[in-house]
Protein backbone atom coordinates (compact mmCIF):
# COMPACT_ATOMS: atom_id res chain seq x y z
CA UNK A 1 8.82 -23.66 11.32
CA UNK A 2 11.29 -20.92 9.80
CA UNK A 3 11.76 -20.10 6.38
CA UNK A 4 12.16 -17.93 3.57
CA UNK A 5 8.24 -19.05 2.62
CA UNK A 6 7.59 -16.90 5.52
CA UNK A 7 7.10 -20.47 7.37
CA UNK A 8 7.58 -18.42 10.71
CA UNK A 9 4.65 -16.92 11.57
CA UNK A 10 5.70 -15.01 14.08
CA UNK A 11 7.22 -12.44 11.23
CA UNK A 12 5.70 -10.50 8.80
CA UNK A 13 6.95 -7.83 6.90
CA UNK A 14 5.93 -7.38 3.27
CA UNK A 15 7.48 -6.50 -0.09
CA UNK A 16 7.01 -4.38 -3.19
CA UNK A 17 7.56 -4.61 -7.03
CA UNK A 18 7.51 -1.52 -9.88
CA UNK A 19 8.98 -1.22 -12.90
CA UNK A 20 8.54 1.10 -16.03
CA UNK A 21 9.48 0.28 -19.63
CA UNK A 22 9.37 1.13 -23.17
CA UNK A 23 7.17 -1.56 -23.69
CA UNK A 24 3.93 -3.74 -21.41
CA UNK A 25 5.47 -3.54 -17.95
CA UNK A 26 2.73 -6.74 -17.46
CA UNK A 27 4.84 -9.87 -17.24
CA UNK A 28 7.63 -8.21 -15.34
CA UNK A 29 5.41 -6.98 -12.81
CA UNK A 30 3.51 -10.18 -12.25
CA UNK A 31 6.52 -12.53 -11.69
CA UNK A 32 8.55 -9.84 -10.21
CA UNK A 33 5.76 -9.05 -7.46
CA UNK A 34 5.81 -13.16 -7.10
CA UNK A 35 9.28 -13.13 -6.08
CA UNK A 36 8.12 -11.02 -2.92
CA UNK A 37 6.09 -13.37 -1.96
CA UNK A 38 7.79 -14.88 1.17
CA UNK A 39 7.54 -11.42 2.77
CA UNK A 40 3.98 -11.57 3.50
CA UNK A 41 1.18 -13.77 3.77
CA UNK A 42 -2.44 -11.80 3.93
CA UNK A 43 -2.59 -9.53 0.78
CA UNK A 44 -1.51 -8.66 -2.80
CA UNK A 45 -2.04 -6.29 -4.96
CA UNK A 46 -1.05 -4.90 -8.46
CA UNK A 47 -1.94 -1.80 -10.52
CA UNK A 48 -0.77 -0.22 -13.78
CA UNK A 49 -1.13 2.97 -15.71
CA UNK A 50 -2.14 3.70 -19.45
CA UNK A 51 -2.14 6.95 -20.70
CA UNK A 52 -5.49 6.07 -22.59
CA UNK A 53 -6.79 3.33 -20.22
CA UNK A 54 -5.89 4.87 -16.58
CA UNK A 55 -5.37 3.11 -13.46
CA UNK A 56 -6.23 -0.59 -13.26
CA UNK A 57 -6.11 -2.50 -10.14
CA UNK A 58 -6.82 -5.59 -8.34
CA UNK A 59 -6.51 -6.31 -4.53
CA UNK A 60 -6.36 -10.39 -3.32
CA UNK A 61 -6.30 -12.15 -0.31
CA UNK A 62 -3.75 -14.77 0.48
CA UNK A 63 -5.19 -15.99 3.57
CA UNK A 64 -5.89 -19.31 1.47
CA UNK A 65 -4.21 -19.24 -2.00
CA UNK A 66 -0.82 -18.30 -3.72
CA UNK A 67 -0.07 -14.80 -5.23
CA UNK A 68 0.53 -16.45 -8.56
CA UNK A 69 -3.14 -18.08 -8.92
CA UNK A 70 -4.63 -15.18 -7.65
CA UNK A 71 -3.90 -13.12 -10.49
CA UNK A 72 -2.24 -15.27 -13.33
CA UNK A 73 -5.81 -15.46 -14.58
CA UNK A 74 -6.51 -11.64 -14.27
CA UNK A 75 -2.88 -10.32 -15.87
CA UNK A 76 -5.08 -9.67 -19.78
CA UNK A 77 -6.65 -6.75 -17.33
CA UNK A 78 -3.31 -4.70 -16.58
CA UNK A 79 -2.46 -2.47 -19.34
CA UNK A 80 0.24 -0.22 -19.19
CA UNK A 81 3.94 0.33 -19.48
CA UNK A 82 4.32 0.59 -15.66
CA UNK A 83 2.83 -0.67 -12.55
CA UNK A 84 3.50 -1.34 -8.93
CA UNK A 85 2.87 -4.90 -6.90
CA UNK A 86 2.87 -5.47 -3.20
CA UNK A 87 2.26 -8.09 -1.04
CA UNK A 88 1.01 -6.66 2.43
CA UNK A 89 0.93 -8.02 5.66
CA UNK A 90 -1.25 -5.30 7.08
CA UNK A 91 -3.81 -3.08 4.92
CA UNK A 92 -5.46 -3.84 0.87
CA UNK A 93 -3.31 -1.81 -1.17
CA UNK A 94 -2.29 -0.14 -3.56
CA UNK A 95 -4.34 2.73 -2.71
CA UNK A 96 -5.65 4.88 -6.14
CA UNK A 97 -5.75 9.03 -5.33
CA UNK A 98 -6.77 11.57 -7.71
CA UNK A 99 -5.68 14.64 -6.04
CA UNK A 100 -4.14 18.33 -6.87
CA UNK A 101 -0.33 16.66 -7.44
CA UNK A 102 -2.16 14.45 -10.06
CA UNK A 103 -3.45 10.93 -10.56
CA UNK A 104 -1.23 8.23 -9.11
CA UNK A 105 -1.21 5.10 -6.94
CA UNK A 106 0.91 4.25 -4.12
CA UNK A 107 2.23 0.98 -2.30
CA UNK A 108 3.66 0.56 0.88
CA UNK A 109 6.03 -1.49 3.49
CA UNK A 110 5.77 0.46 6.30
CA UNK A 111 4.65 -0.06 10.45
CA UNK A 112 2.98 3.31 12.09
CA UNK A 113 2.91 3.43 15.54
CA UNK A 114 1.31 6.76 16.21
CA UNK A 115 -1.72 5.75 13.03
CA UNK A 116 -4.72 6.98 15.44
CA UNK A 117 -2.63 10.08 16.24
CA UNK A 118 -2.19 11.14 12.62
CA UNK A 119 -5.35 9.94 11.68
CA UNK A 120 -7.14 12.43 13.77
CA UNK A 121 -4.79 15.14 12.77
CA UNK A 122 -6.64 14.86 9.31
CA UNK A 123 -9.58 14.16 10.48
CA UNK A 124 -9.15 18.02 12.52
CA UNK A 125 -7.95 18.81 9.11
CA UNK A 126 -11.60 17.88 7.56
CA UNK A 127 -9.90 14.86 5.55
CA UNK A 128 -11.62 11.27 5.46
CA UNK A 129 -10.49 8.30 5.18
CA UNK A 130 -12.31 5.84 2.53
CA UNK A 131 -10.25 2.68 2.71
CA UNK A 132 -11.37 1.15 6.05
CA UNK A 133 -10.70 -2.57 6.35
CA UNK A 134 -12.64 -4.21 9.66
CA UNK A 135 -12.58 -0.79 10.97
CA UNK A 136 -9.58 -0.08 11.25
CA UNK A 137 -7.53 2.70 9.52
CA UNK A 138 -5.70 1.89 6.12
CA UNK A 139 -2.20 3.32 6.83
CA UNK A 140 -1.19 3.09 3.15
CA UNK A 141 -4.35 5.49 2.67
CA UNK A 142 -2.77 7.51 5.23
CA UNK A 143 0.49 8.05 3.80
CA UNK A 144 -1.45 9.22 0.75
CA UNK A 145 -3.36 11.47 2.81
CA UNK A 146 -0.44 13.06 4.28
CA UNK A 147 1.53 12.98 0.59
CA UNK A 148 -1.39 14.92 -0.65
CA UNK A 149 -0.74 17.99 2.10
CA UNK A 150 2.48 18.32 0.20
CA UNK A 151 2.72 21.19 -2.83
CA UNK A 152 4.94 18.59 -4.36
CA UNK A 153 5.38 14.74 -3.64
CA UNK A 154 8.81 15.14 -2.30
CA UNK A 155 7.43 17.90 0.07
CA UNK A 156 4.53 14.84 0.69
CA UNK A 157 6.63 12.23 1.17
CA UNK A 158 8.92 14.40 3.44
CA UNK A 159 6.11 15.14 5.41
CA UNK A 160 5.66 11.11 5.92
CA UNK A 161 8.68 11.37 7.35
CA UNK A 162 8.03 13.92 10.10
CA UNK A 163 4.61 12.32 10.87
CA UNK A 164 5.44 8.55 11.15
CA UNK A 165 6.89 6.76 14.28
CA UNK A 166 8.37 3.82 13.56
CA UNK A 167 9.17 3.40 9.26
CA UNK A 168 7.50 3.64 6.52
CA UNK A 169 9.16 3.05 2.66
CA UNK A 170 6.84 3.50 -0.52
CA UNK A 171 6.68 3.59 -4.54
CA UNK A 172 4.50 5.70 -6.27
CA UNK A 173 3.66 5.26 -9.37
CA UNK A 174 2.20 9.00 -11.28
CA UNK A 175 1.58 9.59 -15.07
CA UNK A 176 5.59 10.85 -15.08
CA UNK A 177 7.07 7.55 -13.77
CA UNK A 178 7.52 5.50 -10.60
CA UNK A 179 8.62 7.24 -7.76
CA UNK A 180 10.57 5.40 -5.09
CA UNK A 181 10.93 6.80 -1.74
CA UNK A 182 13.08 4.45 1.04
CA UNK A 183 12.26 5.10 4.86
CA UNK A 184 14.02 7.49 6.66
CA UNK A 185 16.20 5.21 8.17
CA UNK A 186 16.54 2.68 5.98
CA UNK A 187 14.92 0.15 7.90
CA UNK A 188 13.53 -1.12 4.75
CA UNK A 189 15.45 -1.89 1.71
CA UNK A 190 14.65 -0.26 -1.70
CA UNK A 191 16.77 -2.27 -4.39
CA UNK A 192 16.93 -0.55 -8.23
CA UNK A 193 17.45 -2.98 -11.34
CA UNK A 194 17.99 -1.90 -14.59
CA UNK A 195 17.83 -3.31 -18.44
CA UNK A 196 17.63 -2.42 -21.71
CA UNK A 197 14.65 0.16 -21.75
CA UNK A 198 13.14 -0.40 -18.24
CA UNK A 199 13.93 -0.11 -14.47
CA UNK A 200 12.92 -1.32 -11.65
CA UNK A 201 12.25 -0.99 -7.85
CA UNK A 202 12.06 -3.83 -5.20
CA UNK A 203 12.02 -4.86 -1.72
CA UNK A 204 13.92 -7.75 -2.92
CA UNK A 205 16.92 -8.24 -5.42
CA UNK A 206 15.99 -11.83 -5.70
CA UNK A 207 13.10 -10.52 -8.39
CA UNK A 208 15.71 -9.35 -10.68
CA UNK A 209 18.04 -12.17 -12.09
CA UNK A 210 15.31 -14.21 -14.14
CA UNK A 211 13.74 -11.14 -15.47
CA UNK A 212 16.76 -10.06 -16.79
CA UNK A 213 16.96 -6.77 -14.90
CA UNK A 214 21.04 -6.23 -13.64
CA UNK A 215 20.94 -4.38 -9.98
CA UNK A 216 22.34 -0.30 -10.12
CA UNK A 217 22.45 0.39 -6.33
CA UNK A 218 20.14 0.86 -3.28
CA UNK A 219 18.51 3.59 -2.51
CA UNK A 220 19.45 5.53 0.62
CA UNK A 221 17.88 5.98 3.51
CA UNK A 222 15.45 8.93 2.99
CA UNK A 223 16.29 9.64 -0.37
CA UNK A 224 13.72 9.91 -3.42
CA UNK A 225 14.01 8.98 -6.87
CA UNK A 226 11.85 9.16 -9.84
CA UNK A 227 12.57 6.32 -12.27
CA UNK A 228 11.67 6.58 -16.09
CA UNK A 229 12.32 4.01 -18.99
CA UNK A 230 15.92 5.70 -19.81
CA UNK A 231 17.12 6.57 -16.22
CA UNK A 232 16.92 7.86 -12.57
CA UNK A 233 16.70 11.38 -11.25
CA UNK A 234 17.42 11.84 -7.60
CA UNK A 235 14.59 14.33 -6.35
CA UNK A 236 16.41 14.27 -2.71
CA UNK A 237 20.03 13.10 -1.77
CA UNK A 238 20.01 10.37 1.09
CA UNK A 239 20.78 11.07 4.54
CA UNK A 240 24.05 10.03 6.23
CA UNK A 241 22.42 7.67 9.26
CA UNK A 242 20.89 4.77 8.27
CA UNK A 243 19.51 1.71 10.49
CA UNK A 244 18.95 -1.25 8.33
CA UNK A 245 17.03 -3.77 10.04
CA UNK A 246 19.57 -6.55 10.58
CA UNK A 247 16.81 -9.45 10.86
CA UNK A 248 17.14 -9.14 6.84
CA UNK A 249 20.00 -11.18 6.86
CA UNK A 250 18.84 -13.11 9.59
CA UNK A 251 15.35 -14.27 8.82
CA UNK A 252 13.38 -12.09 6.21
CA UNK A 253 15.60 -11.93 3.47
CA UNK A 254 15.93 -14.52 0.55
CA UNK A 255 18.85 -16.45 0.13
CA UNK A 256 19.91 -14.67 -3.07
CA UNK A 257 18.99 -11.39 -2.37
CA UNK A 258 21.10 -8.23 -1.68
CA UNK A 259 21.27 -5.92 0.50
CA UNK A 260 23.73 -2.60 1.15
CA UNK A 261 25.23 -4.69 -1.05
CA UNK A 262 25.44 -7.61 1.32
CA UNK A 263 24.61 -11.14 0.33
CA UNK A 264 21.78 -12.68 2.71
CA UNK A 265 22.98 -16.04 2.58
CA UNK A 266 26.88 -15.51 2.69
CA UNK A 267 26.05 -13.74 5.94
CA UNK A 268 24.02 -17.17 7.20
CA UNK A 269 27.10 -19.14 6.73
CA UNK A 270 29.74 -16.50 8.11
CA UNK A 271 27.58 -16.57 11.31
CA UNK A 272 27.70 -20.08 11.03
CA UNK A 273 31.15 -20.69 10.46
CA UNK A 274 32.10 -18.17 13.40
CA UNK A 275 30.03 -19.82 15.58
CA UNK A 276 31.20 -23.62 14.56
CA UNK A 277 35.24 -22.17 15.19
CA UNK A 278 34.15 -21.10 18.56
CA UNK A 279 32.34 -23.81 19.70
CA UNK A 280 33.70 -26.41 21.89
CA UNK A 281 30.86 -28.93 21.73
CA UNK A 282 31.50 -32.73 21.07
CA UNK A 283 28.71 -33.93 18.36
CA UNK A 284 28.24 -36.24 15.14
CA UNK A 285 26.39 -33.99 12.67
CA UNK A 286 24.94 -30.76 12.10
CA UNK A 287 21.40 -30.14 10.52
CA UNK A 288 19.67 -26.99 9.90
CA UNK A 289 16.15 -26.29 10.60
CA UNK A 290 14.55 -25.34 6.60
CA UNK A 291 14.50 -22.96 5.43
CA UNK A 292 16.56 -19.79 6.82
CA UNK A 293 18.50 -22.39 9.37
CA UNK A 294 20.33 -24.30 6.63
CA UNK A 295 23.07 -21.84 5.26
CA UNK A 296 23.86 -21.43 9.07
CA UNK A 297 24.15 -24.99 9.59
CA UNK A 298 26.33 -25.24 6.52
CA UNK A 299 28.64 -22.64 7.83
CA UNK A 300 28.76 -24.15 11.03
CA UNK A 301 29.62 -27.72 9.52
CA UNK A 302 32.54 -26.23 7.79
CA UNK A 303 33.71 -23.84 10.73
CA UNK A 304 33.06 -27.17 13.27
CA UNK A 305 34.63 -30.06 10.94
CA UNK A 306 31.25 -32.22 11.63
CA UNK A 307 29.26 -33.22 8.84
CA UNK A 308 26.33 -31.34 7.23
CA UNK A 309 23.34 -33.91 7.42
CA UNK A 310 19.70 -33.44 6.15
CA UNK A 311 17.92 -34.87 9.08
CA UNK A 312 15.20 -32.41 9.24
CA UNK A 313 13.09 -31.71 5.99
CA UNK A 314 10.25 -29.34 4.97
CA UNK A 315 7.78 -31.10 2.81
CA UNK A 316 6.61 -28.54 -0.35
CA UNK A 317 4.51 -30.35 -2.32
CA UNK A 318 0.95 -29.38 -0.10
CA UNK A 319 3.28 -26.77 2.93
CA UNK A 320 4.99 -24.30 0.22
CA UNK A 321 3.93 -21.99 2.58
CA UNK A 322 1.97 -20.76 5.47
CA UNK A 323 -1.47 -19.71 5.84
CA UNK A 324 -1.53 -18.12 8.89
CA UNK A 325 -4.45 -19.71 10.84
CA UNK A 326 -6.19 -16.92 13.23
CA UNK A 327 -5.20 -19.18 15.96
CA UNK A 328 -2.09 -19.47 17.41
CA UNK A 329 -2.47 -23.57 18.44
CA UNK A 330 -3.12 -23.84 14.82
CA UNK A 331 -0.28 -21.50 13.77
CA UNK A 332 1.53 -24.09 15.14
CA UNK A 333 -0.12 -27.26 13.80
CA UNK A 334 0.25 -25.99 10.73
CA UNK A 335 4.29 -25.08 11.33
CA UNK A 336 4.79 -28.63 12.87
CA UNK A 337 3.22 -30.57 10.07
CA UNK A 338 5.39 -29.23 7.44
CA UNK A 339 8.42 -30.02 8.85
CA UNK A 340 9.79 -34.15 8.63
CA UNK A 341 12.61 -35.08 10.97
CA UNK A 342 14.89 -37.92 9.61
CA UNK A 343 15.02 -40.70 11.88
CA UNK A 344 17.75 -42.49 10.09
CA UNK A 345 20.22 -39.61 10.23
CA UNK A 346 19.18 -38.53 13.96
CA UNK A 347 19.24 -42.04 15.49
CA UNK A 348 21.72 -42.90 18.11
CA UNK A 349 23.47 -39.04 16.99
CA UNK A 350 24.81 -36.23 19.15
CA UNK A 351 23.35 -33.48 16.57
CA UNK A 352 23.22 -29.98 16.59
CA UNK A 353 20.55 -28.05 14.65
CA UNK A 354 20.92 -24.38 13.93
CA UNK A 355 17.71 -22.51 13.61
CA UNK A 356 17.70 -18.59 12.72
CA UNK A 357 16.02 -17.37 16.23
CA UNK A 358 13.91 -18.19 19.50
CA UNK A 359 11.02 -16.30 19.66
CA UNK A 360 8.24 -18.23 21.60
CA UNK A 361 10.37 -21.32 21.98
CA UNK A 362 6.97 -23.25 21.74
CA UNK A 363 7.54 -24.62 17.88
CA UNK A 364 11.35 -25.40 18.54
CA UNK A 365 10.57 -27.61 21.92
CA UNK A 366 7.87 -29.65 20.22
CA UNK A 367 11.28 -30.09 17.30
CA UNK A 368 13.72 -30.98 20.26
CA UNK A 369 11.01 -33.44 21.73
CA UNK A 370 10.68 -35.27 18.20
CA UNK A 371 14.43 -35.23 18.25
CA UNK A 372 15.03 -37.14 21.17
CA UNK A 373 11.95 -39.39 20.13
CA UNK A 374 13.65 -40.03 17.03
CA UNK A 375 16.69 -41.74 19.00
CA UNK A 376 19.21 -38.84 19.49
CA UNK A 377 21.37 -38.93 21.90
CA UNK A 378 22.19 -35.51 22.69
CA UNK A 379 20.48 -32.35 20.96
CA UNK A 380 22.14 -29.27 20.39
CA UNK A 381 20.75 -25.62 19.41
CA UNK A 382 22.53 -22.95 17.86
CA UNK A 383 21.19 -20.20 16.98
CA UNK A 384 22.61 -17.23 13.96
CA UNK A 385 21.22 -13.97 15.94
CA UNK A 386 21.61 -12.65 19.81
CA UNK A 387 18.30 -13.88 22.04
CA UNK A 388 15.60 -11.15 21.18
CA UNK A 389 14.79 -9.25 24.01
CA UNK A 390 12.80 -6.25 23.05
CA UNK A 391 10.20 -6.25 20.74
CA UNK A 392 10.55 -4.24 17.29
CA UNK A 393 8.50 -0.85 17.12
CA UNK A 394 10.04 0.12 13.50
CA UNK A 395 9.04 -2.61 11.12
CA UNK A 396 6.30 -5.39 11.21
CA UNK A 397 8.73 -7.68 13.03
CA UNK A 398 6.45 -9.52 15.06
CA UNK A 399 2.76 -10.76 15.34
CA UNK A 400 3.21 -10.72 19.24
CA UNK A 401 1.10 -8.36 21.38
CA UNK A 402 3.39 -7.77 23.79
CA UNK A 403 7.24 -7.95 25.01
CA UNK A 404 6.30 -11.29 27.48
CA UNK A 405 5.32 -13.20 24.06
CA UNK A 406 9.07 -13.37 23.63
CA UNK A 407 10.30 -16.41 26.05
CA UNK A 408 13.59 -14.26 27.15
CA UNK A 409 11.23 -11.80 28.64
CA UNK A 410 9.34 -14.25 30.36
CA UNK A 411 11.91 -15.63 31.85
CA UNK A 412 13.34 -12.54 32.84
CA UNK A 413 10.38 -11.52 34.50
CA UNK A 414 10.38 -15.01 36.13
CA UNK A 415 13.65 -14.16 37.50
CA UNK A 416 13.51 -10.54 38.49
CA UNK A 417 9.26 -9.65 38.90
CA UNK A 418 6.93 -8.12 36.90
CA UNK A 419 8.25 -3.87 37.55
CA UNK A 420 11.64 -5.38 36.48
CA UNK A 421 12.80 -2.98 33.57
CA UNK A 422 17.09 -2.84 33.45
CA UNK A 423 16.90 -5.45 30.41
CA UNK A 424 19.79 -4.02 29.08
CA UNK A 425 21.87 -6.44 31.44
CA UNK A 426 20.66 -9.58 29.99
CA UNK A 427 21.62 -8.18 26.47
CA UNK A 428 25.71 -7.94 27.27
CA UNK A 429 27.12 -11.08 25.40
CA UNK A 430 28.45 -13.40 28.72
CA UNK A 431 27.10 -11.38 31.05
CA UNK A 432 25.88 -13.39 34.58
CA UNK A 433 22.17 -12.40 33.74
CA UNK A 434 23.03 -13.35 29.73
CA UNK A 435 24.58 -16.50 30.35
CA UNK A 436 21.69 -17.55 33.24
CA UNK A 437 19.10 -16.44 30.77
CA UNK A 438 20.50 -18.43 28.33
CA UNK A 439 20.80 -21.38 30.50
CA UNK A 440 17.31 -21.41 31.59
CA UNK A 441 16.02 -20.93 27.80
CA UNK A 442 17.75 -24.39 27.06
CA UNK A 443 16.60 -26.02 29.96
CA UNK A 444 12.75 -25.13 29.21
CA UNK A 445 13.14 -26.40 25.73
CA UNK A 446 14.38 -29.85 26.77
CA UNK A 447 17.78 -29.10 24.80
CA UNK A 448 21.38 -30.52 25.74
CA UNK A 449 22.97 -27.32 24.91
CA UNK A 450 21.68 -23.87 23.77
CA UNK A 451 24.24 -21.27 22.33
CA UNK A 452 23.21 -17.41 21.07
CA UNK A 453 25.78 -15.84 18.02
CA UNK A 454 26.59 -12.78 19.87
CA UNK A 455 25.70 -9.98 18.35
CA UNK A 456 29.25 -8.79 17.91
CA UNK A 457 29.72 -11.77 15.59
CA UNK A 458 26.25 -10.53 13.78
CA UNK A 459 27.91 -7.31 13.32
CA UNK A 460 30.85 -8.80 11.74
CA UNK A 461 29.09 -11.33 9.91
CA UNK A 462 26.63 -8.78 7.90
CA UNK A 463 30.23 -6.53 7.29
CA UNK A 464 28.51 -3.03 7.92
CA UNK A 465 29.14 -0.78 10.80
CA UNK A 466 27.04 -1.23 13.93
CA UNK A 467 25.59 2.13 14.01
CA UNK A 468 24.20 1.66 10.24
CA UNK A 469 22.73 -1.39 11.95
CA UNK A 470 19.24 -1.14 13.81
CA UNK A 471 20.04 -4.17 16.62
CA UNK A 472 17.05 -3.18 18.57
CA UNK A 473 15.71 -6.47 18.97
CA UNK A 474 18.94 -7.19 20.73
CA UNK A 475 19.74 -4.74 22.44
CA UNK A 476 17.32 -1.97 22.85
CA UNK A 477 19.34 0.58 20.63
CA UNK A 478 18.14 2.57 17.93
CA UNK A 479 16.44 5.63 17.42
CA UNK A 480 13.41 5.95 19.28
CA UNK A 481 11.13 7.96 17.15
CA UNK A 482 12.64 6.74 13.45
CA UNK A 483 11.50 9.68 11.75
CA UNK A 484 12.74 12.98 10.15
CA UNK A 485 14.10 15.71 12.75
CA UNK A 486 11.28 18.39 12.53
């Protein structure tokens, strides 16, 4: 149902992998583009550079199969002492452009809101696009379109900036080394890893530890570096706002993995823990729904003094991971069937299950019903982020066409009519309108008690200030057009 195997397929997001290196980038790229993996579950795609050989490439789907035997049998291909993976949850890439800043290839994780607008900007402008996928526009192909209008590819990539509502964050990878550019905001993280005679660049720090690369720092929020074998040059300083999605720590990110220099699964249990202190709720054990639920559940068992039971499991051996049926009644087959309650441990148990967020609600009341079915006696939920109550129009947060997929917003517009639009009431922590809402979620998902961390323990819990927080989802902050001032 949730999980860091991108088991929740509400969310999708996608990762990236370079590196450069004295020696065949090949291995490093293959296994470090793997460990992206849970960040996306439609495409993948990796490309290197040889002086001598050029550009080689290969583009996968993952609609059906793993990234690993998708292109394990392909890696004698790559050639090359650097290269860029991705694994995409929107358009084919990486995207190959000969143009007049050179040859070079680019990947990215971005969401453009304003694609059509752009796109006929360039089209005014005479430009085509090539790289149409069931008709619709490939944005990566449209970042390199706009890159190209640049004399330079900082003056490109800057002009990404100005162009794109909502975020975009990229690598490209030239004949002069990988160059790694991190969204305006930040939204996205860009991670650098270094060893002896190679970097690296990653959506995820997890990728680095087995590969023996040690992590250097983040890159900023709108800042651009150019990474060669022996070191980094900064081609533009960062700028001082950032708004680093906070869902990182709460869904997306993998357990080991670093951000801002923040662990992701510390912050589980912290929010956890906090929430365990402060609750006042009578119950036998605690259980966390696999995968991104558990760490909370672990911090809640400590911060509650109840015992840490494993009475729900997720079975790997044939449900490693999600394939993302078209359909969303098989989304949820598929979600259900992975997941294997314990009837042993939940029997005749007040329990309390922690679970990373309510989006729908429709997985986690068919996981309440087989609670009670099982023989609990009382079933809890709590849950490690605020109720999401606006959609996300910076990153590819959600599969959902609109606001009303989210349950709070139905039942907000249950309460208060369809022209209803002064949400911002229902996002104050123990507010009337918060505390109803929350009521009413419970009650529709069949569960004893439902409790929300508030977002001020969030806050706390990740250890950065608010404002370099984006808490949209939340709370409907955040700035609205997440691009560079023109």
């Amino acid at each position: 149902m949730r999980g860091i195997f991108n088991t929740h397929t509400d969310f999708a997001m996608g990762g990236f992998f370079g590196t450069i290196s004295v020696k065949s980038c090949v291995n490093d790229l293959f296994y470090g583009t793997d460990y992206n993996s849970h960040l996306g579950t439609k495409r993948a795609g990796m490309v290197t550079f040889d002086p001598e050989k050029g550009f080689s490439r290969k583009i996968h789907s993952l609609e059906r199969d793993y990234f690993r035997s998708k292109f394990e049998d392909e890696l004698d291909k790559f050639v090359g002492c650097q290269g860029l993976g991705v694994i995409s949850d929107t358009d084919p890439q990486p995207i190959i452009v000969n143009s007049h800043l050179g040859r070079y290839a680019v990947v990215t994780v971005a969401k453009i809101n304003n694609i059509r607008d752009i796109a006929a900007e360039l089209l005014a402008e005479k430009m085509h696009f090539s790289e149409m996928s069931a008709n619709n526009i490939n944005q990566t192909e449209l970042v390199a379109l706009l890159i190209n209008m640049g004399k330079s590819f900082v003056e490109g990539i800057n002009l990404v900036y100005e162009k794109v509502e909502g975020s975009c964050s990229m690598l490209v990878l030239t004949e002069d080394g990988i160059i790694a550019a991190r969204d305006y905001m930040g939204r996205t993280p860009i991670v650098i890893g270094q060893k002896d005679g190679a970097f690296a660049a990653t959506s995820e720090s997890t990728s680095f530890p087995n590969l023996d690369f040690k992590v250097v720092r983040d890159v900023g929020a709108g800042e651009i570096v150019r990474l060669r074998p022996h070191g980094i040059e900064v081609l533009q300083e960062p700028q001082k706002d950032m708004q680093i999605c906070s869902f990182l720590w709460v869904y997306y990110g993998f357990p080991a993995s670093n951000y801002e220099g923040v662990n992701t699964e510390k912050v589980r249990e912290e929010c956890g823990r906090m929430l365990g202190e402060a609750d006042k709720t009578e119950a036998d054990i605690v259980c966390g729904i696999p995968d991104s639920g558990v760490g909370m559940a672990l911090g809640y068992a400590k911060g509650h003094k109840i015992p840490y039971q494993s009475a729900v499991l997720k079975y790997t051996p044939t449900w490693p991971r999600s394939f993302t049926p078209g359909k969303q009644v098989r989304r949820e087959l598929v979600a259900k069937m992975k997941l294997i309650p314990n009837e042993t441990l939940l029997k005749d148990n007040r329990v309390v299950f922690c679970d990373d967020s309510i989006v729908r609600g429709t997985q986690l009341r068919d996981n309440v019903r087989t609670f009670f079915d099982c023989g609990a006696r009382e079933v809890h939920a709590r849950i490690s982020c605020p109720p999401l109550v606006y959609g996300c129009p910076f990153i590819g947060f959600s599969a959902s066409r609109t606001d009303l997929e989210l349950i709070s917003r139905r039942i907000i517009r249950d309460f208060e009519g369809e022209e209803f639009t002064d949400f911002a009431r229902y996002t104050v922590t123990d507010s009337p309108e918060y505390k109803r809402m929350v009521e009413e979620i419970g009650r529709r998902l069949g569960l004893t008690s439902l409790s929300f961390n508030p977002l001020e323990a969030l806050v706390k819990s990740i250890g950065l200030p608010k404002h370099r927080l984006c808490t949209h989802c939340f709370d409907g902050t955040g700035c609205g057009r997440c691009k560079k001032k023109e």
